[in-house]
PDB file of N, CA and C in Angstrom:
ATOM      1  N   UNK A   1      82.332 -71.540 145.651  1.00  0.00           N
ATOM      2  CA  UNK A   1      82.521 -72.703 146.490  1.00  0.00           C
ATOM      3  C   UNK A   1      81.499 -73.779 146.142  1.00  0.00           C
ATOM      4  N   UNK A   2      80.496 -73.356 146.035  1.00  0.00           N
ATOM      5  CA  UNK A   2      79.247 -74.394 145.303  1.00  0.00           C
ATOM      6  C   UNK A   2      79.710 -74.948 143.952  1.00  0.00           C
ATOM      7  N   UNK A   3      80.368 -74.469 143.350  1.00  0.00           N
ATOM      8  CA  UNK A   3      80.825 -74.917 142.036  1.00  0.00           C
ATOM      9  C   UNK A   3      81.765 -75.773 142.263  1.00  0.00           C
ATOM     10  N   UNK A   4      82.431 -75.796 142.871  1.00  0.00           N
ATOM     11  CA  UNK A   4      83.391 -76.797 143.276  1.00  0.00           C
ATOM     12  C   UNK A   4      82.854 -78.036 144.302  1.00  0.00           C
ATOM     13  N   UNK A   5      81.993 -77.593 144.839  1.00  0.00           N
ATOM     14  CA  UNK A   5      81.415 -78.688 146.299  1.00  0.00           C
ATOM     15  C   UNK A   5      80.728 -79.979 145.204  1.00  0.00           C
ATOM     16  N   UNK A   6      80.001 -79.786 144.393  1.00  0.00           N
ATOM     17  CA  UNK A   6      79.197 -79.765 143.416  1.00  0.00           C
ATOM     18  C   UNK A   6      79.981 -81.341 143.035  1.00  0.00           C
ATOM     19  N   UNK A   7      81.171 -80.670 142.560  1.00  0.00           N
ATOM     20  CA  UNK A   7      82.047 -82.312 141.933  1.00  0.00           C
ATOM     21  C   UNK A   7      83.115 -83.002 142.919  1.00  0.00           C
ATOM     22  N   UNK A   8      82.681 -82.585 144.440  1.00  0.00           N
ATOM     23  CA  UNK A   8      83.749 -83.719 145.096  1.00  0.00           C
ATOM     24  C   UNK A   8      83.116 -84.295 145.673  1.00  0.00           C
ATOM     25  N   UNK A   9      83.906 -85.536 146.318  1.00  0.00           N
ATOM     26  CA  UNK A   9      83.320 -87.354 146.772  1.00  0.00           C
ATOM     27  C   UNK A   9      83.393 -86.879 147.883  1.00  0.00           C
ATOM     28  N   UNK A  10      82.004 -87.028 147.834  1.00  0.00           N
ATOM     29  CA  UNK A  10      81.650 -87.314 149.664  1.00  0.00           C
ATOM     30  C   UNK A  10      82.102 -87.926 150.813  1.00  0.00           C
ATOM     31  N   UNK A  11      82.672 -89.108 150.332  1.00  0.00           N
ATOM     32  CA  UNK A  11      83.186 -90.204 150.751  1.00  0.00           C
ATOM     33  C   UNK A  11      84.947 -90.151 151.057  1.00  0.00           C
ATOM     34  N   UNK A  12      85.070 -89.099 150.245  1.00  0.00           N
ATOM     35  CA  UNK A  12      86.563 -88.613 150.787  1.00  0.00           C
ATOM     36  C   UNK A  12      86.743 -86.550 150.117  1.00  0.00           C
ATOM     37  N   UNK A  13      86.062 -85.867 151.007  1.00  0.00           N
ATOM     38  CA  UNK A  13      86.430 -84.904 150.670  1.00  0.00           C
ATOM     39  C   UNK A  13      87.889 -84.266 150.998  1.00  0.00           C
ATOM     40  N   UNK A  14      88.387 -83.662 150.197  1.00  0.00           N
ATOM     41  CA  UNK A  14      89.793 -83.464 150.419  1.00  0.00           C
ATOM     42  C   UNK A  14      89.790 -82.459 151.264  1.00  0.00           C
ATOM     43  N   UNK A  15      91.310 -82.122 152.412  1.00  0.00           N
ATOM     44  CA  UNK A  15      91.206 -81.705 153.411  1.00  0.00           C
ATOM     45  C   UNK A  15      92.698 -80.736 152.741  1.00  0.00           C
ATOM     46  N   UNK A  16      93.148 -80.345 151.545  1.00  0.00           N
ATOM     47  CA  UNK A  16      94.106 -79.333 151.172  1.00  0.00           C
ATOM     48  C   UNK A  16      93.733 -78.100 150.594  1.00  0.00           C
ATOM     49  N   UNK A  17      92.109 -78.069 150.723  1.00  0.00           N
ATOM     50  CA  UNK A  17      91.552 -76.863 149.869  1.00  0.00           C
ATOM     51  C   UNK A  17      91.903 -75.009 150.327  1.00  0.00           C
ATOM     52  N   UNK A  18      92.436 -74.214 149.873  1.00  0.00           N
ATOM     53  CA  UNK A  18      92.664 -72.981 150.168  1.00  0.00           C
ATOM     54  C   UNK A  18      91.514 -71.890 150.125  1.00  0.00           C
ATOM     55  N   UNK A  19      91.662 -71.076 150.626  1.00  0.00           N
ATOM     56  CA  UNK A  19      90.257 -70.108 150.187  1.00  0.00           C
ATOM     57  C   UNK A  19      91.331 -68.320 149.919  1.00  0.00           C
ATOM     58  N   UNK A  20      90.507 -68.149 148.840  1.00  0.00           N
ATOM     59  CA  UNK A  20      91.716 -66.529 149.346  1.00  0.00           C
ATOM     60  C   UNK A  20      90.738 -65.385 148.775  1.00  0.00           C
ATOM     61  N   UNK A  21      91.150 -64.205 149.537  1.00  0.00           N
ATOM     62  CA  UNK A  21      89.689 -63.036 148.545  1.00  0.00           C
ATOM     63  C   UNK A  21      90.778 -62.497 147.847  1.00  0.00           C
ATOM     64  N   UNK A  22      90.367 -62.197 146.939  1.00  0.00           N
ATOM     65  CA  UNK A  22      90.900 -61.103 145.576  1.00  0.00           C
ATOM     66  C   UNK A  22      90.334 -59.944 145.471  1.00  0.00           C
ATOM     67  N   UNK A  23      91.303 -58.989 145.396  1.00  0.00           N
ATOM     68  CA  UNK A  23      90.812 -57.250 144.843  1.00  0.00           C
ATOM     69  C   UNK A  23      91.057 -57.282 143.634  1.00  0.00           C
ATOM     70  N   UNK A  24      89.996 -57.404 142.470  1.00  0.00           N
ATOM     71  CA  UNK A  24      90.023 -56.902 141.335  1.00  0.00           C
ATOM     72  C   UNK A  24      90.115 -55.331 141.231  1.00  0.00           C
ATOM     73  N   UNK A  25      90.571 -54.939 140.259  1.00  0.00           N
ATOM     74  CA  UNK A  25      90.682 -53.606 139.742  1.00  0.00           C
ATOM     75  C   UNK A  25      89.477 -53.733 139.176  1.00  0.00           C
ATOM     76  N   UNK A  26      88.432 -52.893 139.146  1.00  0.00           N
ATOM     77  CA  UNK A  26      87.361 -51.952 138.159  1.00  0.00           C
ATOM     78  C   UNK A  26      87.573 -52.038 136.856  1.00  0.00           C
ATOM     79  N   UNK A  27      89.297 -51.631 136.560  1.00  0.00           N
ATOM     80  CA  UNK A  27      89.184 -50.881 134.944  1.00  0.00           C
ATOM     81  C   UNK A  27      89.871 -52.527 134.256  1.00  0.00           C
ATOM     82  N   UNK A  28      89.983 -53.053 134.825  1.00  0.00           N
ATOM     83  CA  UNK A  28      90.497 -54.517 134.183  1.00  0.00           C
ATOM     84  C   UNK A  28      90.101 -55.309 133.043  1.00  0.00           C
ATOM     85  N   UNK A  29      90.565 -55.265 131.818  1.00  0.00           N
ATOM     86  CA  UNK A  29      89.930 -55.442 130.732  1.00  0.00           C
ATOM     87  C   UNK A  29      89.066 -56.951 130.770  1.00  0.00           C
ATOM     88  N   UNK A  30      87.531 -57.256 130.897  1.00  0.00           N
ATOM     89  CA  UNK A  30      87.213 -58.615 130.629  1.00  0.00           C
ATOM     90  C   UNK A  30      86.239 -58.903 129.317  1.00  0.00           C
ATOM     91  N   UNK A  31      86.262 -60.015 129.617  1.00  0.00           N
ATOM     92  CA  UNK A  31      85.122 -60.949 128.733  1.00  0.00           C
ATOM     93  C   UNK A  31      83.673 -61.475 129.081  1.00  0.00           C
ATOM     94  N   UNK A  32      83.076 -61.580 128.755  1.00  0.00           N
ATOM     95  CA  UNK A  32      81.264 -61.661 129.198  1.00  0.00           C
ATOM     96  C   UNK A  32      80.805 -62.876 128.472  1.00  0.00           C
ATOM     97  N   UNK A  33      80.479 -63.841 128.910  1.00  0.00           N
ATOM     98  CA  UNK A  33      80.124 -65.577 128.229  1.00  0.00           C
ATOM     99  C   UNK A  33      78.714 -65.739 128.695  1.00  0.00           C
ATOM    100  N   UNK A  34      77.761 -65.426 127.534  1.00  0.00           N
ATOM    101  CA  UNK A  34      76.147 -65.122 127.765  1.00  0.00           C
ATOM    102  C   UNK A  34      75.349 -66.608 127.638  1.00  0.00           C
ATOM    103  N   UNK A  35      74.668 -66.917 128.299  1.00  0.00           N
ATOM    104  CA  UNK A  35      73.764 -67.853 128.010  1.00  0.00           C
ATOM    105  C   UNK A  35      73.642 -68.581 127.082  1.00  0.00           C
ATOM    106  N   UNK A  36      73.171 -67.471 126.207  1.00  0.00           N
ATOM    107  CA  UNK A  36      72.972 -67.662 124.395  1.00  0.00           C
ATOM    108  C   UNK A  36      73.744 -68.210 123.553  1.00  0.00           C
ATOM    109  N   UNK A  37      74.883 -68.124 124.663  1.00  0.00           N
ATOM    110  CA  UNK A  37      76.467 -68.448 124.001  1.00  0.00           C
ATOM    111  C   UNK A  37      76.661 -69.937 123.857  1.00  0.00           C
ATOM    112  N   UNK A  38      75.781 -70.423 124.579  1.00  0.00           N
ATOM    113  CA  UNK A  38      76.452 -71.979 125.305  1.00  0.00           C
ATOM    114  C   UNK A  38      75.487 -73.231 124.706  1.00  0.00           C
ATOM    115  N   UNK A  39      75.983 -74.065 124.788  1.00  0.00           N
ATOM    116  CA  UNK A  39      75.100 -74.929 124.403  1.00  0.00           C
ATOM    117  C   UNK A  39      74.104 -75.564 124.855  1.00  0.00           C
ATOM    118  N   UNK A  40      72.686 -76.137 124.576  1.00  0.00           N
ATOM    119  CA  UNK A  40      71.432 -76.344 125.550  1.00  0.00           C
ATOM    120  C   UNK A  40      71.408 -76.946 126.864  1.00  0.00           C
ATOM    121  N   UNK A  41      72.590 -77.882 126.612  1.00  0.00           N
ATOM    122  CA  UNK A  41      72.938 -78.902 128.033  1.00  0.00           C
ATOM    123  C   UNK A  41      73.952 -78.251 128.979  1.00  0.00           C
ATOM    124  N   UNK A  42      73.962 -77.184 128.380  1.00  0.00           N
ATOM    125  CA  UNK A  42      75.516 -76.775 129.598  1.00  0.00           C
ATOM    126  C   UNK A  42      75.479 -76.971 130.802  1.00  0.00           C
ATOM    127  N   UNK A  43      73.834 -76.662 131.332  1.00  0.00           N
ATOM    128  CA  UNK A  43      73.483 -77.062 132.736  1.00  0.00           C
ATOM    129  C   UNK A  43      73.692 -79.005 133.110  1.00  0.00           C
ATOM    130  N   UNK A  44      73.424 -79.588 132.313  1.00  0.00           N
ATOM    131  CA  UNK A  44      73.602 -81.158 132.741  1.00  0.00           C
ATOM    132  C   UNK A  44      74.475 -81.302 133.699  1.00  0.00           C
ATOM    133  N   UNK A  45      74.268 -82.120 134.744  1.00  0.00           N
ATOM    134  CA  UNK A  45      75.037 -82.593 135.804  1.00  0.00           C
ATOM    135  C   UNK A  45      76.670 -83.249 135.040  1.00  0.00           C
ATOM    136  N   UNK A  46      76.690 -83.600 133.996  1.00  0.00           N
ATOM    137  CA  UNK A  46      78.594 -84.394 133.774  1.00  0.00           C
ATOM    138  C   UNK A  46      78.743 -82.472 132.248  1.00  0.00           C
ATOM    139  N   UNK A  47      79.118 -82.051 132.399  1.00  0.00           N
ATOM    140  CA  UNK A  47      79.686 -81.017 131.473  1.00  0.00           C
ATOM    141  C   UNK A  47      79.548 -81.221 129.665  1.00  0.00           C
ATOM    142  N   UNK A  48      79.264 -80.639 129.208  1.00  0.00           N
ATOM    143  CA  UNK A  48      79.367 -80.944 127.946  1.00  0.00           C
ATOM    144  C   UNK A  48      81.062 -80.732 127.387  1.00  0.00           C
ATOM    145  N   UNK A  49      81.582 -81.517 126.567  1.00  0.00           N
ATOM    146  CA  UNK A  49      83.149 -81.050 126.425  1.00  0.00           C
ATOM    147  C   UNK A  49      83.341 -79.216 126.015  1.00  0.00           C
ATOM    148  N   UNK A  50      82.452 -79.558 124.859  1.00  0.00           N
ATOM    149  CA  UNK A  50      82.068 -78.169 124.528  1.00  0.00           C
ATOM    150  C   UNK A  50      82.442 -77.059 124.980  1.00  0.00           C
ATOM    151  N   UNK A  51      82.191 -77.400 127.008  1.00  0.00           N
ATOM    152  CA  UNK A  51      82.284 -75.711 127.637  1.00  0.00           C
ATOM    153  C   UNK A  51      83.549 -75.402 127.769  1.00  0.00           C
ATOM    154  N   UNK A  52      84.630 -76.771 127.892  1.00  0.00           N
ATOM    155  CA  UNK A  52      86.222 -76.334 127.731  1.00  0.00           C
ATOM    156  C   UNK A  52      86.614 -75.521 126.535  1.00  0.00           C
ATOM    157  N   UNK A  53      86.226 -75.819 125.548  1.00  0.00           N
ATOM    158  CA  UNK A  53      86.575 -74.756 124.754  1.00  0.00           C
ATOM    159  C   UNK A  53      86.341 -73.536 124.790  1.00  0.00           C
ATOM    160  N   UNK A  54      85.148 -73.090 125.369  1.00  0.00           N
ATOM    161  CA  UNK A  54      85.203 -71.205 125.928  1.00  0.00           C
ATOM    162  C   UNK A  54      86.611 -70.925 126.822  1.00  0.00           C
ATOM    163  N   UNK A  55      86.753 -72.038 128.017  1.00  0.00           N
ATOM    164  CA  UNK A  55      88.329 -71.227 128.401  1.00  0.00           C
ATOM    165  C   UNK A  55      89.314 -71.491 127.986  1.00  0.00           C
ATOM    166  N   UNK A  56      89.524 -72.685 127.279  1.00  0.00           N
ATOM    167  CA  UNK A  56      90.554 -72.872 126.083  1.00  0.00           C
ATOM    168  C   UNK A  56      90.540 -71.445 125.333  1.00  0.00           C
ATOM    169  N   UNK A  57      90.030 -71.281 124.949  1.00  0.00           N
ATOM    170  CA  UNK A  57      89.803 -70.068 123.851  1.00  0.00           C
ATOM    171  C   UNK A  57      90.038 -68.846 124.588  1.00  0.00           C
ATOM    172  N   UNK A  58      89.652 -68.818 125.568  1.00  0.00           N
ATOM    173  CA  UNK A  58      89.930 -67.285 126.647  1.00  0.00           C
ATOM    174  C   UNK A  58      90.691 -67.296 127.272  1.00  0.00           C
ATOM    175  N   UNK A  59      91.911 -68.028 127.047  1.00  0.00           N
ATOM    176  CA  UNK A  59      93.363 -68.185 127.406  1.00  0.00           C
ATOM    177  C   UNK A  59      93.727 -68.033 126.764  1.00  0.00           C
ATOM    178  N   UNK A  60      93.913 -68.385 125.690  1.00  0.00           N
ATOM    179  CA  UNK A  60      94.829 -68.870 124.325  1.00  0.00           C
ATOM    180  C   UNK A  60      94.821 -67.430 123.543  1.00  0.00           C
ATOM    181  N   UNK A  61      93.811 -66.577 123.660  1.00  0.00           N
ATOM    182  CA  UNK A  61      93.503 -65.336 123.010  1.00  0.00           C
ATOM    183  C   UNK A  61      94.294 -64.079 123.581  1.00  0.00           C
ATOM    184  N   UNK A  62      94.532 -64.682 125.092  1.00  0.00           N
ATOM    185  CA  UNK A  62      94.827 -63.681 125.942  1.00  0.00           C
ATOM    186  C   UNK A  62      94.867 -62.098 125.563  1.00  0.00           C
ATOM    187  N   UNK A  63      93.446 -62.044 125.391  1.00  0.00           N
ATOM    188  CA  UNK A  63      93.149 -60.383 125.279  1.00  0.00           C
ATOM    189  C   UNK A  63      92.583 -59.839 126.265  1.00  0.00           C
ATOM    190  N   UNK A  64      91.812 -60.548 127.481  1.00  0.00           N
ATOM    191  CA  UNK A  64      91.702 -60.286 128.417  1.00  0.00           C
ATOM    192  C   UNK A  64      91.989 -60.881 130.006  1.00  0.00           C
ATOM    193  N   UNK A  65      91.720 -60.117 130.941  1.00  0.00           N
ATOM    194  CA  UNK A  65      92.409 -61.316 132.047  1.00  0.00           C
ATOM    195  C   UNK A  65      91.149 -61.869 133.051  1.00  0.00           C
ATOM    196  N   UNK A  66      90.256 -61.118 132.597  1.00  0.00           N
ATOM    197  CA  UNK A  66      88.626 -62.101 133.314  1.00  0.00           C
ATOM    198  C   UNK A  66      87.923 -62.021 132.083  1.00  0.00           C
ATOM    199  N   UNK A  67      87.147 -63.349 132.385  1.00  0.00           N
ATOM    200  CA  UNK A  67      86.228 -64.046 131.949  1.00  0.00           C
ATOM    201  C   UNK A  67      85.057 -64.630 132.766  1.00  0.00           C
ATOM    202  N   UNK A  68      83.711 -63.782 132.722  1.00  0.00           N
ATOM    203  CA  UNK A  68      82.529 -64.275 133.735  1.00  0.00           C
ATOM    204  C   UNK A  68      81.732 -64.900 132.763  1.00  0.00           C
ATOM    205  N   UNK A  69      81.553 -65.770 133.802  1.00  0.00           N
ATOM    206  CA  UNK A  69      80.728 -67.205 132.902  1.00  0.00           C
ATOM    207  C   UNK A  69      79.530 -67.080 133.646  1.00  0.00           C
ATOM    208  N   UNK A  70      78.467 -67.570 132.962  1.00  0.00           N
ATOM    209  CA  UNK A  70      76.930 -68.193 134.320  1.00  0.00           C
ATOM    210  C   UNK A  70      77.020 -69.239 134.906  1.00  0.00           C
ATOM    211  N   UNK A  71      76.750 -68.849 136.463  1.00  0.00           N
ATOM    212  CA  UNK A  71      76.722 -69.939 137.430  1.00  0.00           C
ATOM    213  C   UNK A  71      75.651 -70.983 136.613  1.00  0.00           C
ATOM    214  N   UNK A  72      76.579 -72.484 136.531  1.00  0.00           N
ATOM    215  CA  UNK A  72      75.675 -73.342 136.292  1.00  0.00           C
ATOM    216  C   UNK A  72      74.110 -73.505 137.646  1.00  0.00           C
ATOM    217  N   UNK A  73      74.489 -73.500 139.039  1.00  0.00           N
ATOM    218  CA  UNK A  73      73.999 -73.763 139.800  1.00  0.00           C
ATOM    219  C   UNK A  73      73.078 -72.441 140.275  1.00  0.00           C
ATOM    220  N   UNK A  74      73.378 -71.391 140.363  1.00  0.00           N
ATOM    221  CA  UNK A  74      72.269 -70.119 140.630  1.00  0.00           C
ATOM    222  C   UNK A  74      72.025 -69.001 139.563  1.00  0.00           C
ATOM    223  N   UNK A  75      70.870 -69.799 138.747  1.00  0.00           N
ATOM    224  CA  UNK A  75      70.500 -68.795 137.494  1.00  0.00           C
ATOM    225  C   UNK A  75      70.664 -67.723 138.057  1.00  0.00           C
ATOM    226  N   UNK A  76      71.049 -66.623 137.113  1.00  0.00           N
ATOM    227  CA  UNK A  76      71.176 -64.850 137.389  1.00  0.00           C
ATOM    228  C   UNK A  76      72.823 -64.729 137.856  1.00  0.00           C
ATOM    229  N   UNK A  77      73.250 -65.234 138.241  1.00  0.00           N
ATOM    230  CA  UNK A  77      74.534 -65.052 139.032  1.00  0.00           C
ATOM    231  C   UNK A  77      75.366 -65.872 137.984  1.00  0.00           C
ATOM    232  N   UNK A  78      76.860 -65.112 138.567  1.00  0.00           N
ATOM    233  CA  UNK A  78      78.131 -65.419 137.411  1.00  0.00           C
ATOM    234  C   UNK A  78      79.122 -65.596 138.192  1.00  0.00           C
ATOM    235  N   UNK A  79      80.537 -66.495 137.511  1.00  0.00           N
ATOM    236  CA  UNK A  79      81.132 -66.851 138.184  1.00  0.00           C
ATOM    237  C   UNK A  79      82.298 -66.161 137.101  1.00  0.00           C
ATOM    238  N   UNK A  80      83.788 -65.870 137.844  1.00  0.00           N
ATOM    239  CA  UNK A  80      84.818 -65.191 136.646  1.00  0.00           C
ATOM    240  C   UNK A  80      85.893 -66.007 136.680  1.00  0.00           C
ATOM    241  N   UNK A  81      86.209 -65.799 136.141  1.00  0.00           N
ATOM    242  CA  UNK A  81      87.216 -66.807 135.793  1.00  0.00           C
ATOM    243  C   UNK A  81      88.787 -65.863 135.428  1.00  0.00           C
ATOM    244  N   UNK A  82      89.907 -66.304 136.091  1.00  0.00           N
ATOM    245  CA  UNK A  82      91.112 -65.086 135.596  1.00  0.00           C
ATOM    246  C   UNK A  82      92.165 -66.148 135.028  1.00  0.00           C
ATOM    247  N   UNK A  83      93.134 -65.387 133.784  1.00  0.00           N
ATOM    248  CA  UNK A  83      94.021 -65.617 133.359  1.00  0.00           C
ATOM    249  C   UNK A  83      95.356 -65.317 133.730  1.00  0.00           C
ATOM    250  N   UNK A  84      95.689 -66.146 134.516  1.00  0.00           N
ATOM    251  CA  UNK A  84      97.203 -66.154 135.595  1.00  0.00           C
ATOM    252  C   UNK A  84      98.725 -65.409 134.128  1.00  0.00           C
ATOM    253  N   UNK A  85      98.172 -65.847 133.004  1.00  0.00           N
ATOM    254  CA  UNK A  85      99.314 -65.779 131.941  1.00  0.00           C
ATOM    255  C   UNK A  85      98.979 -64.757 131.543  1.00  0.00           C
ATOM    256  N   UNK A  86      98.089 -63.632 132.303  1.00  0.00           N
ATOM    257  CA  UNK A  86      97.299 -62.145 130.959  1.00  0.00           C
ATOM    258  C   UNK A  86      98.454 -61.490 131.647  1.00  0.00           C
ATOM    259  N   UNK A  87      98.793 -59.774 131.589  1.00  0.00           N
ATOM    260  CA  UNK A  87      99.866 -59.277 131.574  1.00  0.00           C
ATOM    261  C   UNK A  87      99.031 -58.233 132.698  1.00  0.00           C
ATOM    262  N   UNK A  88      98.190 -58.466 132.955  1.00  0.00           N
ATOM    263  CA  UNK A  88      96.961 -57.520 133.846  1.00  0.00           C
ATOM    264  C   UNK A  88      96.985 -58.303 134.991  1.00  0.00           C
ATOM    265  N   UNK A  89      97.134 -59.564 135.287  1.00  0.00           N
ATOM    266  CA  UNK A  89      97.134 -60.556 136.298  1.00  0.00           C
ATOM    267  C   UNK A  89      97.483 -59.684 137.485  1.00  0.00           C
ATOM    268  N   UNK A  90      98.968 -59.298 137.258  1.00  0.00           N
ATOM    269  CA  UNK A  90      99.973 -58.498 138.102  1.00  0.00           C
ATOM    270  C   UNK A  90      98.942 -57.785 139.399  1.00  0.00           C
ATOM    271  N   UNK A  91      98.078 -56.844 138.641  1.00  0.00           N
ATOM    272  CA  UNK A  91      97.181 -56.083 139.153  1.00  0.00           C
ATOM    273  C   UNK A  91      96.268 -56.440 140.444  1.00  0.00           C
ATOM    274  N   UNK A  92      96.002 -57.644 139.916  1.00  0.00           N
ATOM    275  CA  UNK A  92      94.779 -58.746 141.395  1.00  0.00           C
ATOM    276  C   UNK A  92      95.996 -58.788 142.497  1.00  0.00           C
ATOM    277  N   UNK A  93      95.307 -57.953 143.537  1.00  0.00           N
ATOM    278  CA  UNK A  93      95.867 -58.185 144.727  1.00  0.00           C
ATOM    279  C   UNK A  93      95.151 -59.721 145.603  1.00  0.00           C
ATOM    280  N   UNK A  94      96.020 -60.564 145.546  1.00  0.00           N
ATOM    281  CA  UNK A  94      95.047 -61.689 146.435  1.00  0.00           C
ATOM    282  C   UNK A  94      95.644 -61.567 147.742  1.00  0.00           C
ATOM    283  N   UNK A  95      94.857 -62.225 148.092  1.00  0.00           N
ATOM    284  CA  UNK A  95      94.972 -61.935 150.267  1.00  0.00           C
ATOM    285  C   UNK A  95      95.637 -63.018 150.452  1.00  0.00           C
ATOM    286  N   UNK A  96      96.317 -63.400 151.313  1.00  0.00           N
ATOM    287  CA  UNK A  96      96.349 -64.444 152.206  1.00  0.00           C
ATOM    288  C   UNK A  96      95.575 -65.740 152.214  1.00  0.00           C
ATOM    289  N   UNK A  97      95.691 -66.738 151.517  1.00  0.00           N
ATOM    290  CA  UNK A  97      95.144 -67.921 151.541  1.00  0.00           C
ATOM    291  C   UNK A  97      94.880 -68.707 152.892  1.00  0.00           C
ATOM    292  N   UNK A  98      94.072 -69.064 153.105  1.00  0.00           N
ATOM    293  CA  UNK A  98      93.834 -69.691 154.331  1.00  0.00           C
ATOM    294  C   UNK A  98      92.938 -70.837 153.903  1.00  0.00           C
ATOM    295  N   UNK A  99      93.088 -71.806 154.881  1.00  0.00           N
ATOM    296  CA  UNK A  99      92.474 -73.597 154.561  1.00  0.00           C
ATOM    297  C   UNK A  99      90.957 -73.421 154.593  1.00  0.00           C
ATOM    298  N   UNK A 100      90.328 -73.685 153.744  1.00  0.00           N
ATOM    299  CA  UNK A 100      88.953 -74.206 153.420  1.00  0.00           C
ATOM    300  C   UNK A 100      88.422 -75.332 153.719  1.00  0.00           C
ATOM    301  N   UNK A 101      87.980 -75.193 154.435  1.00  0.00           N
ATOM    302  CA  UNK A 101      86.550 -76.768 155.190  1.00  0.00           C
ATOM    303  C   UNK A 101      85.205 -76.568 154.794  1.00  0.00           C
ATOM    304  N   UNK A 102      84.872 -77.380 154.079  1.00  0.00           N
ATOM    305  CA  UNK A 102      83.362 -77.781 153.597  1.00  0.00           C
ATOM    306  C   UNK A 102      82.627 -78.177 155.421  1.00  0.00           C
ATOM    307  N   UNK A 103      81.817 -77.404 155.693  1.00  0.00           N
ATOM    308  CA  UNK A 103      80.865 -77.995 156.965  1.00  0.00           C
ATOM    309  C   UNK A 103      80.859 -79.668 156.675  1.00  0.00           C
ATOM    310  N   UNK A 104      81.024 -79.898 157.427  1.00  0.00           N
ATOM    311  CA  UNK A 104      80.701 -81.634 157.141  1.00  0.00           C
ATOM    312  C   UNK A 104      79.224 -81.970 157.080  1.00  0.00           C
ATOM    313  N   UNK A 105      78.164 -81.201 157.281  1.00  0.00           N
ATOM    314  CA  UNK A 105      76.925 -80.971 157.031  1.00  0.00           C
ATOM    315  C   UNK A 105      76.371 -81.093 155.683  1.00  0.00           C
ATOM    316  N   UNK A 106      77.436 -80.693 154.744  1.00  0.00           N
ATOM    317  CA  UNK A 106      77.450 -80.654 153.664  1.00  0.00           C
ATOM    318  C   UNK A 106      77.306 -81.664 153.167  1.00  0.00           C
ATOM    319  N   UNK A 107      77.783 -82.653 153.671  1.00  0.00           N
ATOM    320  CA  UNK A 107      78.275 -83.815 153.260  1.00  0.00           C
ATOM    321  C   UNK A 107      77.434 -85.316 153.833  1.00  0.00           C
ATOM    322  N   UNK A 108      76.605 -84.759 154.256  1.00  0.00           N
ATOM    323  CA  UNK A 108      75.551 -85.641 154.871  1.00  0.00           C
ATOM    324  C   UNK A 108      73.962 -85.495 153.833  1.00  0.00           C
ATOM    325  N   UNK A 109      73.492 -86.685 153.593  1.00  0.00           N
ATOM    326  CA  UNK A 109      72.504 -87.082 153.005  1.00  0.00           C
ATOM    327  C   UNK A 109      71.241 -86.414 153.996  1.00  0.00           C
ATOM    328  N   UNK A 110      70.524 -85.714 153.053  1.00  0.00           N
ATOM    329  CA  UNK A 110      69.360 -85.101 153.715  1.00  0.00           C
ATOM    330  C   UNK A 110      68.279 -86.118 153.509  1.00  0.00           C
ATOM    331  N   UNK A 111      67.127 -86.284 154.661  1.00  0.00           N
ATOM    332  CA  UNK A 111      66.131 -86.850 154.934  1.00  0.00           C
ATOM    333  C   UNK A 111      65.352 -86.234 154.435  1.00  0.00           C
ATOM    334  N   UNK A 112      64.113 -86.311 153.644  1.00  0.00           N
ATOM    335  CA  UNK A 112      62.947 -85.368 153.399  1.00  0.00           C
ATOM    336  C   UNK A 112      61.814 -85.302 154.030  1.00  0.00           C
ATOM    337  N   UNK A 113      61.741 -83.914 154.775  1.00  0.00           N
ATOM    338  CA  UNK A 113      60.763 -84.004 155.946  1.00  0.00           C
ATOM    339  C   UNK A 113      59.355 -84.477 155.383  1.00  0.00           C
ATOM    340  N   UNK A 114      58.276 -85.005 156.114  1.00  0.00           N
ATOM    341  CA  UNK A 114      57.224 -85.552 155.697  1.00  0.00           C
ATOM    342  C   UNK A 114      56.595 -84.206 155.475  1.00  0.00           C
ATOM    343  N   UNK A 115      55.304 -83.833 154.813  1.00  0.00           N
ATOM    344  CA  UNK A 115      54.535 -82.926 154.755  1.00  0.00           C
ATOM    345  C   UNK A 115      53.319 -82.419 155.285  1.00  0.00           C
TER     346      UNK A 115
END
């Protein structure tokens, strides 16, 4: 959700967003996209084009149906990514989608307390 909060306008956050949990299977064949992998700026606030081509490429290969990438935003932590077109897809049980609201808190300019 931070990954996404990350690139929308404050000024009009959209009010159609879904949220849904997924049961991955365990034995589900994936892919692992290391640090080392990426290029120096990957973290920069506008994307390097660059990083489209890792899921360009991890689609197009379709040898597996996840792909965990590193959270740009919380070093150590990963984010996965699934291939709706892999033949394993079938398998992800997703729940029930239900509407997603950003706190509007979120969305308010923080003051910096004095010290």
């Amino acid at each position: 959700m931070l990954e996404y909060f990350v690139h929308l306008d404050q000024d009009d956050p959209p009010d159609d967003l879904l949220i849904a949990v997924a049961e991955v299977p365990s034995d589900l064949k994936r892919e692992t996209l290391r640090v080392t992998s990426l290029p120096r700026n990957w973290r920069d606030p506008v994307a390097p084009p660059e990083l489209t081509r890792f899921g360009d490429r991890f689609v197009q290969r379709a040898e597996s149906c996840l792909l965990t990438i590193p959270s740009v935003l919380v070093p150590g932590e990963n984010n996965c990514l699934i291939n709706p077109a892999h033949a394993d897809y079938e398998k992800i049980l997703v729940r029930n989608p239900e509407p997603l609201r950003y706190d509007a808190r979120m969305f308010q300019t923080r003051r910096r307390r004095p010290h």
